[in-house]
C-alpha atoms as a PDB file:
ATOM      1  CA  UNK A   1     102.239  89.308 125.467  1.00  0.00           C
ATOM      2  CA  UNK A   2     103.645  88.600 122.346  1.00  0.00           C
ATOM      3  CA  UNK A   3     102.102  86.130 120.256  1.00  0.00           C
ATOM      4  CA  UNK A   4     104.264  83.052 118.957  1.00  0.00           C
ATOM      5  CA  UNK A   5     106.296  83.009 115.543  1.00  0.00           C
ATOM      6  CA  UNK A   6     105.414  83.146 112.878  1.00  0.00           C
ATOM      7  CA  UNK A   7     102.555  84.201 114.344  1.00  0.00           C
ATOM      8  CA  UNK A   8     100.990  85.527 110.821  1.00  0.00           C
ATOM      9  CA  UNK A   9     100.885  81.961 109.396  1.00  0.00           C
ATOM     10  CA  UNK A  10      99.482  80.520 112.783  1.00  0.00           C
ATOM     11  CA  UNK A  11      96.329  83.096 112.874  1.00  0.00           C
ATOM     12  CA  UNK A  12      95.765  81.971 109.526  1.00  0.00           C
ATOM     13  CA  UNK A  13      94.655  78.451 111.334  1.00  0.00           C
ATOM     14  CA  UNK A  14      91.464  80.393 112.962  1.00  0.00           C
ATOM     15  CA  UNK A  15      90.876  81.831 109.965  1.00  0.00           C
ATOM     16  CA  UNK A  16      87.663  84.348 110.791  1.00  0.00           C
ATOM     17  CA  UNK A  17      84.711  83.732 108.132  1.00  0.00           C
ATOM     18  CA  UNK A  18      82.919  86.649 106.710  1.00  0.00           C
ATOM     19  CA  UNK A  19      79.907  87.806 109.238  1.00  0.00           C
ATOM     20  CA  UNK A  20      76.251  88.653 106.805  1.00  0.00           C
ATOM     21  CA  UNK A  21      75.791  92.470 106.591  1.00  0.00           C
ATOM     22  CA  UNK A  22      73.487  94.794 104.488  1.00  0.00           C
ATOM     23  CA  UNK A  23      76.622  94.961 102.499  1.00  0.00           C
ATOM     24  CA  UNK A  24      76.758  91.544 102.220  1.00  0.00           C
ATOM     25  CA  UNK A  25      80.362  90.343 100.243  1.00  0.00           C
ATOM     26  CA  UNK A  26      80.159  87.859  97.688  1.00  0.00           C
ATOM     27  CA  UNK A  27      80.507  84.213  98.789  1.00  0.00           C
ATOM     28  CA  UNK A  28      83.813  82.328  97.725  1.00  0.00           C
ATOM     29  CA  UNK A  29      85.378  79.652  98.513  1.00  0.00           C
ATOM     30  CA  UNK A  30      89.196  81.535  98.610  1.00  0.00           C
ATOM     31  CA  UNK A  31      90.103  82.505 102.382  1.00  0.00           C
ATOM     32  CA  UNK A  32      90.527  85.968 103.006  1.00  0.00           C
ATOM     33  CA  UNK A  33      93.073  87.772 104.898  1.00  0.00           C
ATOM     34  CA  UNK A  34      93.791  87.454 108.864  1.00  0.00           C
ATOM     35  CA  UNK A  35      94.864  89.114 111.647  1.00  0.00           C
ATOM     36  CA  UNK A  36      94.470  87.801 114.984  1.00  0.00           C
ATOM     37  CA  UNK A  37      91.622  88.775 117.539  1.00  0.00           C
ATOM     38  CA  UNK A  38      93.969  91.168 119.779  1.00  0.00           C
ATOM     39  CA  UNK A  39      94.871  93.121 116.543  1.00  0.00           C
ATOM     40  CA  UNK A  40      92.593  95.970 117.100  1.00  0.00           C
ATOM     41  CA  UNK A  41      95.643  98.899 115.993  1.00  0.00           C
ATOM     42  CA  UNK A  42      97.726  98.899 113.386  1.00  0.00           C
ATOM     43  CA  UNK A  43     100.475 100.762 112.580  1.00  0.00           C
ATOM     44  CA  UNK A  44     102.424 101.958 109.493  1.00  0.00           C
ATOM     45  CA  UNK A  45     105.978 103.173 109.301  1.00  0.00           C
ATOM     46  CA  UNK A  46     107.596 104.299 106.421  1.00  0.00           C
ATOM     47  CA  UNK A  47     108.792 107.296 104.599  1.00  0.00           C
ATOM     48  CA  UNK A  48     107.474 109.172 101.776  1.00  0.00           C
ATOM     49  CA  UNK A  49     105.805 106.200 100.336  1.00  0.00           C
ATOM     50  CA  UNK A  50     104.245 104.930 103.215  1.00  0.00           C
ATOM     51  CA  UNK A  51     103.111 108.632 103.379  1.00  0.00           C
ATOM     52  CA  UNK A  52     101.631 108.497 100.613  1.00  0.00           C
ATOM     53  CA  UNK A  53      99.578 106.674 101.773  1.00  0.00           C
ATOM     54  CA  UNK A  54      97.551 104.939  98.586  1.00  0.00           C
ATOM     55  CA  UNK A  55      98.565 101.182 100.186  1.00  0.00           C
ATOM     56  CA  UNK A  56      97.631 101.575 103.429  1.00  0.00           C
ATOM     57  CA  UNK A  57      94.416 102.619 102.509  1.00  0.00           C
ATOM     58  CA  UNK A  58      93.981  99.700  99.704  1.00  0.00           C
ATOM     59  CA  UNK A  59      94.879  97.257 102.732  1.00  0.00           C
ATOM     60  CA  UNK A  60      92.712  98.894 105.368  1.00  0.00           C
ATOM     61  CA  UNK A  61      89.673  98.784 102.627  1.00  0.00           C
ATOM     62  CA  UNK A  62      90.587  95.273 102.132  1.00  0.00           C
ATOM     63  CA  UNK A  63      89.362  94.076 105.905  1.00  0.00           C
ATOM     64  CA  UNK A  64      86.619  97.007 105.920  1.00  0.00           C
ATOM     65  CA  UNK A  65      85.220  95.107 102.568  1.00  0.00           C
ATOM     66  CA  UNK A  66      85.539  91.406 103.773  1.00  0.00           C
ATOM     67  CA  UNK A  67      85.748  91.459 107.443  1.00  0.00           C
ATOM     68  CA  UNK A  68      83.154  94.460 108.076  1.00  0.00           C
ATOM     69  CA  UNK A  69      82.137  92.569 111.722  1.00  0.00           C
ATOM     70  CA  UNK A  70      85.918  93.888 112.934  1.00  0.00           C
ATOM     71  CA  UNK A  71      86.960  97.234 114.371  1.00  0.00           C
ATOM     72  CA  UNK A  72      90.511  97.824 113.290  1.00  0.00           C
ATOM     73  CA  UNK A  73      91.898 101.476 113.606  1.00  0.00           C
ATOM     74  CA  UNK A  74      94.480 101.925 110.915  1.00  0.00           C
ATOM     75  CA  UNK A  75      97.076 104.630 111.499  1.00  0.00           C
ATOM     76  CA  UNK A  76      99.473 106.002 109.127  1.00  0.00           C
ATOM     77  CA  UNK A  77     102.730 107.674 110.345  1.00  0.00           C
ATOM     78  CA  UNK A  78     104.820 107.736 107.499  1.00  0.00           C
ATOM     79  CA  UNK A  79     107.201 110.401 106.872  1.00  0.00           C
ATOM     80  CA  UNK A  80     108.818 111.996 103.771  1.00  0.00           C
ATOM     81  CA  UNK A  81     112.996 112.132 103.535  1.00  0.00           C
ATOM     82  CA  UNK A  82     112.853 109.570 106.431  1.00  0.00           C
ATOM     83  CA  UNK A  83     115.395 106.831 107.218  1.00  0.00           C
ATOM     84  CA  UNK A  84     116.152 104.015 109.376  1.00  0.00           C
ATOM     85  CA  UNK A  85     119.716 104.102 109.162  1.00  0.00           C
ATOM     86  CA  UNK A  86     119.969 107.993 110.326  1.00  0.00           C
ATOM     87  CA  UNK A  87     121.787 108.751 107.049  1.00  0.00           C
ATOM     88  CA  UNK A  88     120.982 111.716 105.010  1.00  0.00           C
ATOM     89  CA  UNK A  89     123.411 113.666 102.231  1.00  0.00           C
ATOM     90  CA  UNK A  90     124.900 116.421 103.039  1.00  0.00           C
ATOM     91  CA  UNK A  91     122.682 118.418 100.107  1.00  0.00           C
ATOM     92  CA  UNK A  92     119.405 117.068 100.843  1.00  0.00           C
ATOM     93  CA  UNK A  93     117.090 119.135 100.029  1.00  0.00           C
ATOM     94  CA  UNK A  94     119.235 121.530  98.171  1.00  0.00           C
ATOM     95  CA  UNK A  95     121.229 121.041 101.871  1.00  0.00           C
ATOM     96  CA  UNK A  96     117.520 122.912 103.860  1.00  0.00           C
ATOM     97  CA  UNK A  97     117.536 119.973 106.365  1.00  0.00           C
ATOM     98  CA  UNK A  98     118.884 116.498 106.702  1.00  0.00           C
ATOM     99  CA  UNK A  99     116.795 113.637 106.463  1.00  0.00           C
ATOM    100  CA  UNK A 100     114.866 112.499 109.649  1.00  0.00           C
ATOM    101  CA  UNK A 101     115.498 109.584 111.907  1.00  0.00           C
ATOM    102  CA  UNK A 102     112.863 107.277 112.600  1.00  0.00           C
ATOM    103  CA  UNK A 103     114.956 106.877 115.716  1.00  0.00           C
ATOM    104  CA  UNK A 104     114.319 110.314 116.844  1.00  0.00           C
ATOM    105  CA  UNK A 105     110.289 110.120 117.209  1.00  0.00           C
ATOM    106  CA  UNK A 106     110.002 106.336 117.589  1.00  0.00           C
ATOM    107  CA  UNK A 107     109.205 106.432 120.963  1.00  0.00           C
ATOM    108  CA  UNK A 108     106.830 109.291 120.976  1.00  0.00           C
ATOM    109  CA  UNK A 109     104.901 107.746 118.228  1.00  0.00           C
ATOM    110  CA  UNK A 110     104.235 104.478 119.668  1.00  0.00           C
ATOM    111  CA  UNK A 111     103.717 105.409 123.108  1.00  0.00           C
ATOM    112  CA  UNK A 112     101.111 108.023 121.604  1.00  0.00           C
ATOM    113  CA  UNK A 113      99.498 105.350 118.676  1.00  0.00           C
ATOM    114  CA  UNK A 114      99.784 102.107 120.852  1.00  0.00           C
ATOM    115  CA  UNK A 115      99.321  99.228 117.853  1.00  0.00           C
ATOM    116  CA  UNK A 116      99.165  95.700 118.150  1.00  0.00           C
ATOM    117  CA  UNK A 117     100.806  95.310 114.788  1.00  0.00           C
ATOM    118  CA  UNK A 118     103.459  97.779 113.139  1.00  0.00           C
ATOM    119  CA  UNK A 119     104.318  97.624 109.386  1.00  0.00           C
ATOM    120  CA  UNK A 120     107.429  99.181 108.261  1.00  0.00           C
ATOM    121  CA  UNK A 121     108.392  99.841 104.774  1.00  0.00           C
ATOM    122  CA  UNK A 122     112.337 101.444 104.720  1.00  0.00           C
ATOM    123  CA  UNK A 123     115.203 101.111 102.559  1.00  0.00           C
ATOM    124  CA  UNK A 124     114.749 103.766  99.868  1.00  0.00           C
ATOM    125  CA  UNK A 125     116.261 106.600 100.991  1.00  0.00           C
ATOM    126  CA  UNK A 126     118.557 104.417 103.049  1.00  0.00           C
ATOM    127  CA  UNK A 127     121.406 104.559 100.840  1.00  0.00           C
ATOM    128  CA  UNK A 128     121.280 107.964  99.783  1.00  0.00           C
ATOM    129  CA  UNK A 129     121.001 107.220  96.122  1.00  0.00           C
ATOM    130  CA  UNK A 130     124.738 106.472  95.758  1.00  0.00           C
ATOM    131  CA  UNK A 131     126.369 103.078  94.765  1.00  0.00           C
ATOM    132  CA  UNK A 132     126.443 100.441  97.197  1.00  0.00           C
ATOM    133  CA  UNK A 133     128.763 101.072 100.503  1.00  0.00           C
ATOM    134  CA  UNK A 134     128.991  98.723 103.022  1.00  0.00           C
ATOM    135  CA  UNK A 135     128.996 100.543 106.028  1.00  0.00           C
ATOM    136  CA  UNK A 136     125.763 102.003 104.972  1.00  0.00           C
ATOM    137  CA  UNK A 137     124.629  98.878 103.971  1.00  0.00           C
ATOM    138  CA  UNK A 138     125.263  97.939 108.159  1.00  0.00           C
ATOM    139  CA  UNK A 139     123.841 101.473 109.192  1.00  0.00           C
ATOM    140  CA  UNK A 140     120.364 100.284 107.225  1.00  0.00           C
ATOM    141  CA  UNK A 141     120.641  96.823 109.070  1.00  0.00           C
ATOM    142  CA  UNK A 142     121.501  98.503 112.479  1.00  0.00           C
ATOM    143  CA  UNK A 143     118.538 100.708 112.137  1.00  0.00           C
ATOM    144  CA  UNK A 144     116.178  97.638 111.038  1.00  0.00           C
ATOM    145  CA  UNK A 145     117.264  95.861 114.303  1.00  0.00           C
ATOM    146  CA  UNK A 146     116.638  98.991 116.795  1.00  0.00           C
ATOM    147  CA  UNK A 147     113.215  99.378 115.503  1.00  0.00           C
ATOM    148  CA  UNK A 148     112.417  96.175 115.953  1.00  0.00           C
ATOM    149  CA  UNK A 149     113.483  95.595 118.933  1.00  0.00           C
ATOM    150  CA  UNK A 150     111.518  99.096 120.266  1.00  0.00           C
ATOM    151  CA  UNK A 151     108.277  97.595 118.230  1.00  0.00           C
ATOM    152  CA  UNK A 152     108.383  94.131 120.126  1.00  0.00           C
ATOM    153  CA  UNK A 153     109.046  96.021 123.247  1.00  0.00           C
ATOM    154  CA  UNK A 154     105.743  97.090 123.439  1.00  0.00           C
ATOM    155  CA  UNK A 155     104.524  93.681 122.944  1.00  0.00           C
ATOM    156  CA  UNK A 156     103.636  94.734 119.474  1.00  0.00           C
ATOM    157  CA  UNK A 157     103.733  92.685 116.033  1.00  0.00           C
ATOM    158  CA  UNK A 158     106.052  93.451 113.374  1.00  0.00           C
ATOM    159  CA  UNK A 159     106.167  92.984 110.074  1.00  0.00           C
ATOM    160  CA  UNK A 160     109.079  94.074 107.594  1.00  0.00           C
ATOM    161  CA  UNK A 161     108.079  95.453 103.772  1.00  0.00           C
ATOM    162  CA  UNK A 162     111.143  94.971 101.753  1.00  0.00           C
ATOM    163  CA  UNK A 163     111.618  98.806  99.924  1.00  0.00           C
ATOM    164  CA  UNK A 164     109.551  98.947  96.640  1.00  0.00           C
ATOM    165  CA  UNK A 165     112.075  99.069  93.658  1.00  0.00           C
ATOM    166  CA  UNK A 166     114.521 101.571  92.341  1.00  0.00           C
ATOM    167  CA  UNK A 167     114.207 102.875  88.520  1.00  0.00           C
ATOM    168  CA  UNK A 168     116.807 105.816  87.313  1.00  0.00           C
ATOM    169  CA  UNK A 169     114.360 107.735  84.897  1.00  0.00           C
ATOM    170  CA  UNK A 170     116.683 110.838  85.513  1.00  0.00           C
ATOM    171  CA  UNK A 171     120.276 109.236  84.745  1.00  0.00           C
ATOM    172  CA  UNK A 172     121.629 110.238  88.061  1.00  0.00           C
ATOM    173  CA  UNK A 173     121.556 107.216  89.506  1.00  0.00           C
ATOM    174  CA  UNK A 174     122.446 104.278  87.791  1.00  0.00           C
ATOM    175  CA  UNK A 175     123.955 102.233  90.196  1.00  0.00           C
ATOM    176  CA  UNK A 176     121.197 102.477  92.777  1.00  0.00           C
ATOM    177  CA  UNK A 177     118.484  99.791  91.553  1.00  0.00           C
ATOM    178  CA  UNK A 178     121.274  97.275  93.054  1.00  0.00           C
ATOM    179  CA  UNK A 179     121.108  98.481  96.207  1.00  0.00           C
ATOM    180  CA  UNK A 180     117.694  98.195  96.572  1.00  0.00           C
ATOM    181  CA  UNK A 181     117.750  94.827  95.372  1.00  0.00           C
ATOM    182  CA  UNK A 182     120.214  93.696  97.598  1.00  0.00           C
ATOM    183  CA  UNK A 183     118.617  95.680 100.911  1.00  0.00           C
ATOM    184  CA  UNK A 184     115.209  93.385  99.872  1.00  0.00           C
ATOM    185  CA  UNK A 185     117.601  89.891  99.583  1.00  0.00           C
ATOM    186  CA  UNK A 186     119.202  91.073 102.948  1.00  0.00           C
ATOM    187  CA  UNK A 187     115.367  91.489 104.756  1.00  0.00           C
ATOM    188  CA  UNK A 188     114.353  87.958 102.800  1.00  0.00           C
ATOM    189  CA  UNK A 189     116.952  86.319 104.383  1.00  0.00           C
ATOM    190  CA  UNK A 190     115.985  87.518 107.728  1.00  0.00           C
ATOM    191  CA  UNK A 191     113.121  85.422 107.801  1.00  0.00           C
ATOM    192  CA  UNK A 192     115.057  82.486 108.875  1.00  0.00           C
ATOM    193  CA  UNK A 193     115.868  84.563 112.204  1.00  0.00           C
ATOM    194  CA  UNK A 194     111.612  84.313 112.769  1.00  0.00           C
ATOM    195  CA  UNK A 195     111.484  87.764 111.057  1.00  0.00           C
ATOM    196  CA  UNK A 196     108.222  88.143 109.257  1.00  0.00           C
ATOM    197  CA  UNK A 197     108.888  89.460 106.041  1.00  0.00           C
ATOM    198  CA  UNK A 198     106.279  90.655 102.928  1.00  0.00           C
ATOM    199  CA  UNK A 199     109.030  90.964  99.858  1.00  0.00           C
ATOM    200  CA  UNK A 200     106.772  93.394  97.806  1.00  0.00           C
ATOM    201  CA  UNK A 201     110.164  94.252  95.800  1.00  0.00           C
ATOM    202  CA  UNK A 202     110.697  90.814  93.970  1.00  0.00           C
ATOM    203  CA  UNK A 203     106.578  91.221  92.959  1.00  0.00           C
ATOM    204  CA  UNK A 204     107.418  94.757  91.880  1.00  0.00           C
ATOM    205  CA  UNK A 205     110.628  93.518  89.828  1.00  0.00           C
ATOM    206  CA  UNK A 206     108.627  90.914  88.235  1.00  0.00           C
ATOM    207  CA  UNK A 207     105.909  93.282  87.397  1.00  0.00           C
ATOM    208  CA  UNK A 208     108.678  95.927  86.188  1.00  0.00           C
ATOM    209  CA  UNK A 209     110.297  93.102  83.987  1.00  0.00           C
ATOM    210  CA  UNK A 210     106.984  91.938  82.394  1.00  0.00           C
ATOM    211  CA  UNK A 211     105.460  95.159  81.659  1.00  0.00           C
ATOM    212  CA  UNK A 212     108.761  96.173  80.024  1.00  0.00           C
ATOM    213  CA  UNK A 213     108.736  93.626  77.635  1.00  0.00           C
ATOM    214  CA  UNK A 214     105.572  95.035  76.285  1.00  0.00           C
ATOM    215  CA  UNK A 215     106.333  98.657  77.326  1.00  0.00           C
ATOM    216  CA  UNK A 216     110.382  99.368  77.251  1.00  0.00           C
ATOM    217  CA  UNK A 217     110.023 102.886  78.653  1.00  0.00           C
ATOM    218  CA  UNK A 218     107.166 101.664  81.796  1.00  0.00           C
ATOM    219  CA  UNK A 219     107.971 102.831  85.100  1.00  0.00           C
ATOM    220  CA  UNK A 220     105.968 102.780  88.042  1.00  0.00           C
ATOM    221  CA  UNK A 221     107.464 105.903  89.193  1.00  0.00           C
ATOM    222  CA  UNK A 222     107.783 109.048  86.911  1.00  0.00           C
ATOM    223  CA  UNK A 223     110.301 110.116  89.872  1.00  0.00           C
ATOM    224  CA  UNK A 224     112.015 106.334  89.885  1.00  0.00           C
ATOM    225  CA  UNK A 225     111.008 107.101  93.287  1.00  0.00           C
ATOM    226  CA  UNK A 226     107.732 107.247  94.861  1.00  0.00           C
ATOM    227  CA  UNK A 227     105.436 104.272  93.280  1.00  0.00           C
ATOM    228  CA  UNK A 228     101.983 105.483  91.281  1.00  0.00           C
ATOM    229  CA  UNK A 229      98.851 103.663  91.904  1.00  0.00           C
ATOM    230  CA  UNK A 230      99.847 100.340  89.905  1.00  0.00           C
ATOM    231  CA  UNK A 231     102.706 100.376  92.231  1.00  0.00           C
ATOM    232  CA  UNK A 232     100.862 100.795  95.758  1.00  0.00           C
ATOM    233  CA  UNK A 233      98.541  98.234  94.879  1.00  0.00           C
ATOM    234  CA  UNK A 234     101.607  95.764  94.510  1.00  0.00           C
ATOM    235  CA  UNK A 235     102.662  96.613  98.064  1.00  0.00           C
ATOM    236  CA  UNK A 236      98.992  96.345  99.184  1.00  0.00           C
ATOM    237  CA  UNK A 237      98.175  93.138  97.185  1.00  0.00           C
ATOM    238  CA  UNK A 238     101.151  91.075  98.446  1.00  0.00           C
ATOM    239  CA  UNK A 239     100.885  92.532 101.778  1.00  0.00           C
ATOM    240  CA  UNK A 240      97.107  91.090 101.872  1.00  0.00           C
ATOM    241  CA  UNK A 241      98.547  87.885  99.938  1.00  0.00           C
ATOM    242  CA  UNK A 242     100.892  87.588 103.158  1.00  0.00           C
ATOM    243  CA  UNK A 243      98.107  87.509 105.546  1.00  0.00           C
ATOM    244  CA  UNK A 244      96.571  84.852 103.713  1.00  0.00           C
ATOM    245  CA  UNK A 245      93.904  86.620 100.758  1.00  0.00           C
ATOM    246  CA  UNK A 246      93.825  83.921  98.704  1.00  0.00           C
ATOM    247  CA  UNK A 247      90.632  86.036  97.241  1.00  0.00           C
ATOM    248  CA  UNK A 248      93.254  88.232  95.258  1.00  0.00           C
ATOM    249  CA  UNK A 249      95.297  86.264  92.724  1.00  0.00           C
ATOM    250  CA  UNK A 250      99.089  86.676  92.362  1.00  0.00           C
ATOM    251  CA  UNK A 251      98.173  89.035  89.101  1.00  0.00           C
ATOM    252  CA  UNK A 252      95.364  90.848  90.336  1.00  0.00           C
ATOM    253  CA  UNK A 253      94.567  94.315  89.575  1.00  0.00           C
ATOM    254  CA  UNK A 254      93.316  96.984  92.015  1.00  0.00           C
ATOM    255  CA  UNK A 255      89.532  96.239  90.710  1.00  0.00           C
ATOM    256  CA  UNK A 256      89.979  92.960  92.328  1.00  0.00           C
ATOM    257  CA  UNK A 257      90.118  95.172  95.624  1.00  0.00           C
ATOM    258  CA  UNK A 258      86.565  96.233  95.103  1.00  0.00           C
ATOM    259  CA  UNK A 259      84.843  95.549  92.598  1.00  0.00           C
ATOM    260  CA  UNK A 260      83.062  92.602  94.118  1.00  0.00           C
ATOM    261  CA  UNK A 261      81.440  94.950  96.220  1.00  0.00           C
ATOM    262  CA  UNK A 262      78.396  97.038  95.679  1.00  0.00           C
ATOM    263  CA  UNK A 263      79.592 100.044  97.966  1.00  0.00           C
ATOM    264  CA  UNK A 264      83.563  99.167  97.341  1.00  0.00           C
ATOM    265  CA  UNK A 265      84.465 102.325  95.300  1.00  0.00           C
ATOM    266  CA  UNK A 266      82.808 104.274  97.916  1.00  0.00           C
ATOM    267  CA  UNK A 267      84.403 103.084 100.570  1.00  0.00           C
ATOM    268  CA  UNK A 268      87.841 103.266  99.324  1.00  0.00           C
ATOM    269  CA  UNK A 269      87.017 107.095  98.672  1.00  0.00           C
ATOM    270  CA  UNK A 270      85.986 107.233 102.233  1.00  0.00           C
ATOM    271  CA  UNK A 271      88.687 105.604 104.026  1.00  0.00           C
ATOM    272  CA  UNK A 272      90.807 107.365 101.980  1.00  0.00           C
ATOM    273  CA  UNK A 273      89.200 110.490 102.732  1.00  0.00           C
ATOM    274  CA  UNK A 274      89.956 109.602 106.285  1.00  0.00           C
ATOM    275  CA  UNK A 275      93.324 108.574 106.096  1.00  0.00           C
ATOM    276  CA  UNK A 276      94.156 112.084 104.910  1.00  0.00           C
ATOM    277  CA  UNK A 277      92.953 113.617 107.599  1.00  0.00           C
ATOM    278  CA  UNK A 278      94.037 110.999 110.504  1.00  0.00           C
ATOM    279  CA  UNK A 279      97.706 110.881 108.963  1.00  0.00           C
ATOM    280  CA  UNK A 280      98.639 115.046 109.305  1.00  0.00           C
ATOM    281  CA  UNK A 281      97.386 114.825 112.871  1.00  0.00           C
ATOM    282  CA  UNK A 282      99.262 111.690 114.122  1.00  0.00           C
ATOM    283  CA  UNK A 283     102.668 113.282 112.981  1.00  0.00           C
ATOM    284  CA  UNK A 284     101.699 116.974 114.126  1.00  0.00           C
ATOM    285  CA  UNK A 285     100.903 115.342 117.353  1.00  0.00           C
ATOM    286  CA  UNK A 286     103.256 113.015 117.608  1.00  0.00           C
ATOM    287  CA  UNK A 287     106.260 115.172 116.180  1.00  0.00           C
ATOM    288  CA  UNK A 288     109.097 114.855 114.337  1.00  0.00           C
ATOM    289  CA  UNK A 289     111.973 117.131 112.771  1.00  0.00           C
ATOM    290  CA  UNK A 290     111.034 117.624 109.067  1.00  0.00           C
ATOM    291  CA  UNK A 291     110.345 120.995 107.771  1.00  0.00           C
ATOM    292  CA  UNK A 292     107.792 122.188 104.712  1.00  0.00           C
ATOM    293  CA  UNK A 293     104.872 119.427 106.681  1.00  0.00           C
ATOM    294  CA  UNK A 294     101.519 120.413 106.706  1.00  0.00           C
ATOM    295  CA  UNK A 295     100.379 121.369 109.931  1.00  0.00           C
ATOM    296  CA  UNK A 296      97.774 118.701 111.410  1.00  0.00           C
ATOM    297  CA  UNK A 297      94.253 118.832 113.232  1.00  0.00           C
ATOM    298  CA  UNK A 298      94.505 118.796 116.976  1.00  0.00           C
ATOM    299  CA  UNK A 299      94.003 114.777 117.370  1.00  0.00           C
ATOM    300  CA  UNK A 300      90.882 115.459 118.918  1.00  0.00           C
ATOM    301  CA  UNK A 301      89.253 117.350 116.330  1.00  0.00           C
ATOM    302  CA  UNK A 302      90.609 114.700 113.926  1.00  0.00           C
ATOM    303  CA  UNK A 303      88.749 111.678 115.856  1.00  0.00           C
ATOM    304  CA  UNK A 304      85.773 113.871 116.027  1.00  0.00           C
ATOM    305  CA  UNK A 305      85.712 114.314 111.655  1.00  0.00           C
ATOM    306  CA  UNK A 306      87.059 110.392 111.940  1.00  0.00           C
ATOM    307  CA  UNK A 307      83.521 110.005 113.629  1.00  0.00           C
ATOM    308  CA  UNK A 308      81.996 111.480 110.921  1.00  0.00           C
ATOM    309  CA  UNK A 309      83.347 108.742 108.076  1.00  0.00           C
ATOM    310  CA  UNK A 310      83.166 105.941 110.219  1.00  0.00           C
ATOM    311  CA  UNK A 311      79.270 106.835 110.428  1.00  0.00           C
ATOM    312  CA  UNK A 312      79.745 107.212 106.629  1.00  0.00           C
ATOM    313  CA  UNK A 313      81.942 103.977 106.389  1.00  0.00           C
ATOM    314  CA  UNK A 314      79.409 101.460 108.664  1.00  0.00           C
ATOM    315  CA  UNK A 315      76.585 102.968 106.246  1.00  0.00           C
ATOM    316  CA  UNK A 316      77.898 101.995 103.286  1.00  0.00           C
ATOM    317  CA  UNK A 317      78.650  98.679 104.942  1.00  0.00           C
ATOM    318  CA  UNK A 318      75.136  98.274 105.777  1.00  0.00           C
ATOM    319  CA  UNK A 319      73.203 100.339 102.683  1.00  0.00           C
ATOM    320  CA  UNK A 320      71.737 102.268 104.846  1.00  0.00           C
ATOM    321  CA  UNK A 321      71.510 106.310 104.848  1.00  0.00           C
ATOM    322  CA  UNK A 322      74.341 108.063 106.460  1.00  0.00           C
ATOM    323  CA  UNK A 323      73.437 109.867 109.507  1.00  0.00           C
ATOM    324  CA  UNK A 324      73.470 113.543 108.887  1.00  0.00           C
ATOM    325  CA  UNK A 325      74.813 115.706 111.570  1.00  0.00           C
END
């Protein structure tokens, strides 16, 4: 059953307080982030960014740090090249493949990873890196709508990441930093239709703008493309800011993630560690039509080294030893 709109914002009402552990976080007075009590999977979508994987981590080590009471399984299922509008170019990739559909293994992957919540991060690829058209412009809103309405058809959650920004470092195209800009005002504006909406683009532009005016040549892509760490933890910080962190300020670097935390480096290694290996075998499982992918564990085999960290994971939450197998 679907929980009410904006049903983000309401959880934040019952706003779950930090349980003691061996781990024990700091004390503060700022409320952390929420998700509600049925949340126990969540989802991301995406393409090569979400791949990437470096914010979904940073988010996951977020509740593992300040919520460690909770059991939340946090699946990545990003894809590189991937749209939501089903465009690709007809040279993509040097014209080896077109870009994959979300559309095509949408089904399969949420039958298969069964979330509560989905977060879905599209747009950059979605307009092919040429000026703005309109009728892709549609095809991009089109494709937002049909995977929403699969998501809530499940009687999951969704919630919408506007695409991270857009800078030409290679001079091919100029143009395209617009497009971007006015894909993220589009998904902003959806929010009056009870869309819930994290706008990590205006927070990236902002960033962009002020680090520029110390830094002309800063980027946070070398590519113009795919964000580096400074850039993840933007998407991850204002996703968390969303859900109600109040613990992270607005400017807040990615030691505000964990430094506050005895074991916090550690466990960001480890869930990371884990995320590499969980991510290959959800899309090998749950397939898809991209070439050049490495191959996945069998899921089972997967769960059964994601057994391993957790052991590793509840130890550091607790400072004790790690059970040795």
């Amino acid at each position: 059953m679907l929980l009410p709109l904006p049903w983000l914002r309401t959880a934040l009402c019952a706003l779950v307080l930090l349980l003691g552990s061996g781990h024990a976080a700091p004390s503060s007075s700022q409320p952390t982030a929420v998700l509600p009590a049925r949340v126990k999977r969540v989802l991301f979508l995406g393409d090569s960014i979400t791949y990437g994987g470096a914010y979904a981590v940073e988010v996951e080590t977020y509740f593992v740090t300040r919520q460690p009471a909770r059991s939340i399984e946090f699946i990545n299922a990003g894809l590189p090249s991937e749209t939501v509008s089903g465009l690709s170019e007809p040279n993509h990739a040097g014209g080896a493949f077109p870009r994959p559909d979300v559309h095509e293994r949408l089904a399969r992957v949420l039958a298969q990873t069964q979330p509560d919540l989905v977060f879905a991060c599209y747009g950059m690829n979605d307009g092919i890196y040429l000026p703005f058209d309109a009728a892709r412009f549609a095809a991009f809103q089109s494709g937002l709508r049909r995977l929403r309405a699969a998501v809530l058809a499940t009687g999951a959650a969704m919630v919408h990441l506007t695409p991270p920004v857009y800078v030409d470092v290679k001079g091919t195209a100029p143009a395209y930093a617009a497009v971007l800009d006015r894909q993220a005002e589009w998904l902003v504006q959806r929010r009056a239709d009870g869309w819930d909406v994290v706008d990590v683009h205006a927070a990236m532009a902002r960033e962009l703008a002020a680090r520029r005016r110390r830094e002309p040549a800063f980027t946070f892509a070398r590519d113009g493309v795919h964000p580096g760490d400074e850039g993840h933890w933007i998407i991850a910080r204002e996703t968390l800011r969303h859900l109600g962190a109040r613990d992270l300020a607005p400017d807040a670097d990615l030691s505000a993630l964990t430094a506050p935390y005895p074991t916090g480096a550690a466990l960001l290694k480890t869930i990371r560690s884990r995320a590499e290996v969980m991510k290959d075998a959800w899309l090998t499982s749950t397939g898809h039509t991209r070439p050049r992918m490495k191959a996945g564990l069998p899921l089972a085999e997967a769960h059964r080294q994601g057994t391993g960290f957790a052991q590793e994971i509840a130890a550091l939450q607790t400072g004790a030893p790690a059970p040795r197998n």
